[in-house]
Protein backbone atom coordinates (compact mmCIF):
# COMPACT_ATOMS: atom_id res chain seq x y z
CA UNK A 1 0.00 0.00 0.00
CA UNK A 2 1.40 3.46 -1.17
CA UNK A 3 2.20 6.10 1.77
CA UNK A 4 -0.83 8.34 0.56
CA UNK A 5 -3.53 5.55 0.67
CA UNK A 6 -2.06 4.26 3.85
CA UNK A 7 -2.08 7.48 5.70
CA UNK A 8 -5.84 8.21 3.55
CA UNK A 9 -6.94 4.87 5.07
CA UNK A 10 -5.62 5.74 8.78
CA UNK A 11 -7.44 9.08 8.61
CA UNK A 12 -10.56 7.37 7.91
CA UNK A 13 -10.39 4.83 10.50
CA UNK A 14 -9.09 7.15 13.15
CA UNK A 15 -12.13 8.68 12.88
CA UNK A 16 -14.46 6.76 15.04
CA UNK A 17 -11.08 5.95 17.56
CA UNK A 18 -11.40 8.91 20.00
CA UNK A 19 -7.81 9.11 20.86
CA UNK A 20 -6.29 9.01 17.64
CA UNK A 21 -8.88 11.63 16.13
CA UNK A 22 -7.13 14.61 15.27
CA UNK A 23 -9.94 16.41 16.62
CA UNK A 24 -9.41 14.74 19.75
CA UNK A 25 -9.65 17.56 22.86
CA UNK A 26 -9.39 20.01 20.49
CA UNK A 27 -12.84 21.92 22.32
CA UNK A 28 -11.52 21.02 25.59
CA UNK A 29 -11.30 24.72 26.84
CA UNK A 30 -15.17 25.28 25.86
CA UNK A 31 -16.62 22.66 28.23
CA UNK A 32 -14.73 24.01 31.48
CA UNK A 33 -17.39 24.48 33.44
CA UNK A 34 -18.81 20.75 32.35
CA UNK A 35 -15.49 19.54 33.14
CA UNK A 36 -15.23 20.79 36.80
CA UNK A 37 -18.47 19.68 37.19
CA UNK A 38 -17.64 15.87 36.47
CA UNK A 39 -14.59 16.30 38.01
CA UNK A 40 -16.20 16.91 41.19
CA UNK A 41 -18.86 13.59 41.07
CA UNK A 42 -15.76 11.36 40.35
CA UNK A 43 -13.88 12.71 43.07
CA UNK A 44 -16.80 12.35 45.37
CA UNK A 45 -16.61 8.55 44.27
CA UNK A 46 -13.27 8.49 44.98
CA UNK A 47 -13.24 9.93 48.11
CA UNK A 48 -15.72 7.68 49.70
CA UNK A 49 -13.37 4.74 48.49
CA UNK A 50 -12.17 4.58 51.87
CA UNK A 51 -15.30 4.30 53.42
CA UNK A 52 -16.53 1.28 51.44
CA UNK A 53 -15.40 -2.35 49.83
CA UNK A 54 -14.53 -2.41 46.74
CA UNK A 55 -17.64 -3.96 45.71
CA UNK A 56 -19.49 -0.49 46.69
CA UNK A 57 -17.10 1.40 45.17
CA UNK A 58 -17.75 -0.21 41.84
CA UNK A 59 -21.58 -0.05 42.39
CA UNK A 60 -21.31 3.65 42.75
CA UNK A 61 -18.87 4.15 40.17
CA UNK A 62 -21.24 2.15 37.52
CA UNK A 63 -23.82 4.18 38.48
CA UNK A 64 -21.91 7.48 37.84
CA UNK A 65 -21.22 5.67 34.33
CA UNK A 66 -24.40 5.30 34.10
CA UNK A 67 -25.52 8.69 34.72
CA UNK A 68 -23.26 10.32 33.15
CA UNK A 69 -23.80 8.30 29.87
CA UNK A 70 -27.47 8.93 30.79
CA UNK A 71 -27.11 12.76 30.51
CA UNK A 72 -24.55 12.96 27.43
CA UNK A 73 -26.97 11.13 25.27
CA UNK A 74 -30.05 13.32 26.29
CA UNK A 75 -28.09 16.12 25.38
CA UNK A 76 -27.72 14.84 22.40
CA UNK A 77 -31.37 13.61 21.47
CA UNK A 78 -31.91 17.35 22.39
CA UNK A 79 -29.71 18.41 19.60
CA UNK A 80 -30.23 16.35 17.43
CA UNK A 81 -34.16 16.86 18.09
CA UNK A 82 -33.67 20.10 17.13
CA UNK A 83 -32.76 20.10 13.84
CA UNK A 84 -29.05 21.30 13.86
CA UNK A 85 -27.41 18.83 12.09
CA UNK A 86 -29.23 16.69 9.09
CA UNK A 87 -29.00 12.82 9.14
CA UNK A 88 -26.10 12.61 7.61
CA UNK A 89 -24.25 13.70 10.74
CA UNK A 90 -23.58 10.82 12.90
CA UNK A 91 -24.21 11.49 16.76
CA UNK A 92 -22.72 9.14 18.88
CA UNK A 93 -20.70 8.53 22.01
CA UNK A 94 -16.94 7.72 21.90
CA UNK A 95 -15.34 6.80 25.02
CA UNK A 96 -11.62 5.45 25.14
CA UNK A 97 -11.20 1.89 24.67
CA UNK A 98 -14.72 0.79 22.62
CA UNK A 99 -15.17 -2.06 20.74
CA UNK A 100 -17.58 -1.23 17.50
CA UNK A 101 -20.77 -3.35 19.29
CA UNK A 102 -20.53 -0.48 22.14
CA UNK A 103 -20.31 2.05 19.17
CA UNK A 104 -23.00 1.22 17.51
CA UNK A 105 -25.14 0.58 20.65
CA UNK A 106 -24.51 4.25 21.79
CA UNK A 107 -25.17 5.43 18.02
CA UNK A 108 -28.72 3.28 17.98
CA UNK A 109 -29.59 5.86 20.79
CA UNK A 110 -29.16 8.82 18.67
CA UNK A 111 -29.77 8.34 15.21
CA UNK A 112 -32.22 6.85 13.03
CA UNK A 113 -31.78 3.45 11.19
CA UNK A 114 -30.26 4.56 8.21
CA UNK A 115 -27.66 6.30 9.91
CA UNK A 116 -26.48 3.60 12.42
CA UNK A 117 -26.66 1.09 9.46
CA UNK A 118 -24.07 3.53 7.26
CA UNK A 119 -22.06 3.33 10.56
CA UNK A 120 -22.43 -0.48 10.63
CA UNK A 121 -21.10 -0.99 7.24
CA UNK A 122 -18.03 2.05 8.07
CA UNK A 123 -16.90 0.07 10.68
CA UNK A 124 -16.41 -3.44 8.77
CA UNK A 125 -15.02 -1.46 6.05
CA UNK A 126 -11.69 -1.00 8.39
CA UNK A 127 -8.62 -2.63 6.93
CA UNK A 128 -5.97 -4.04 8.76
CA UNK A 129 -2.87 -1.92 7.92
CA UNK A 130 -0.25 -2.93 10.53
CA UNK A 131 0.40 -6.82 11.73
């Protein structure tokens, strides 16, 4: 594979992998206030780490998760509700380390059928460049 189509390729996979996104953090400084707020919940978890096993701790951690996740994707219903963005914009939810069943679960929540199906068929198009 020639240089160009490699680093073509990359650029379109990379774009459903959070971290490797060029785009990744780049809005960081907009969302301060967001930011502090979550900071503060996880910290709160944290904190009472010491006052509970660690089978608490992971109760009330999953159920930050869950929140959180909870409030991210209304937010984006909300958006996407409102008639921003056409269909061809995907919404979805990247977090870290996803595999593409979690992706496309989060996307179901957001778009309409069409959409997650295009996403479906992006996914399996990914090629295997490195061993």
């Amino acid at each position: 594979m020639s240089w160009p189509r490699l680093l073509v390729q990359c650029d379109r996979d990379w774009q459903w992998s959070p971290c490797d996104s060029l785009h990744h953090l780049a809005l960081e400084g907009d969302f301060t206030a967001a930011v502090e707020l979550l900071d503060a919940l996880w910290e709160e978890v944290e904190d009472d780490e010491e006052d509970y096993d660690d089978e608490d701790m992971d109760d009330d951690y999953s159920r930050l998760c869950n929140f959180v996740h909870g409030a991210f994707a209304e937010a984006l219903r909300e958006v996407r509700t409102a008639g921003i963005f056409g269909e061809e914009v995907t919404f979805n939810i990247l977090m870290g380390d996803q595999g593409d069943d979690e992706r496309l679960e989060n996307a179901s929540l957001l778009n309409d059928t069409a959409t997650v199906d295009r996403l479906r068929i992006d996914l399996a198009g990914y090629i295997q460049v490195l061993p």
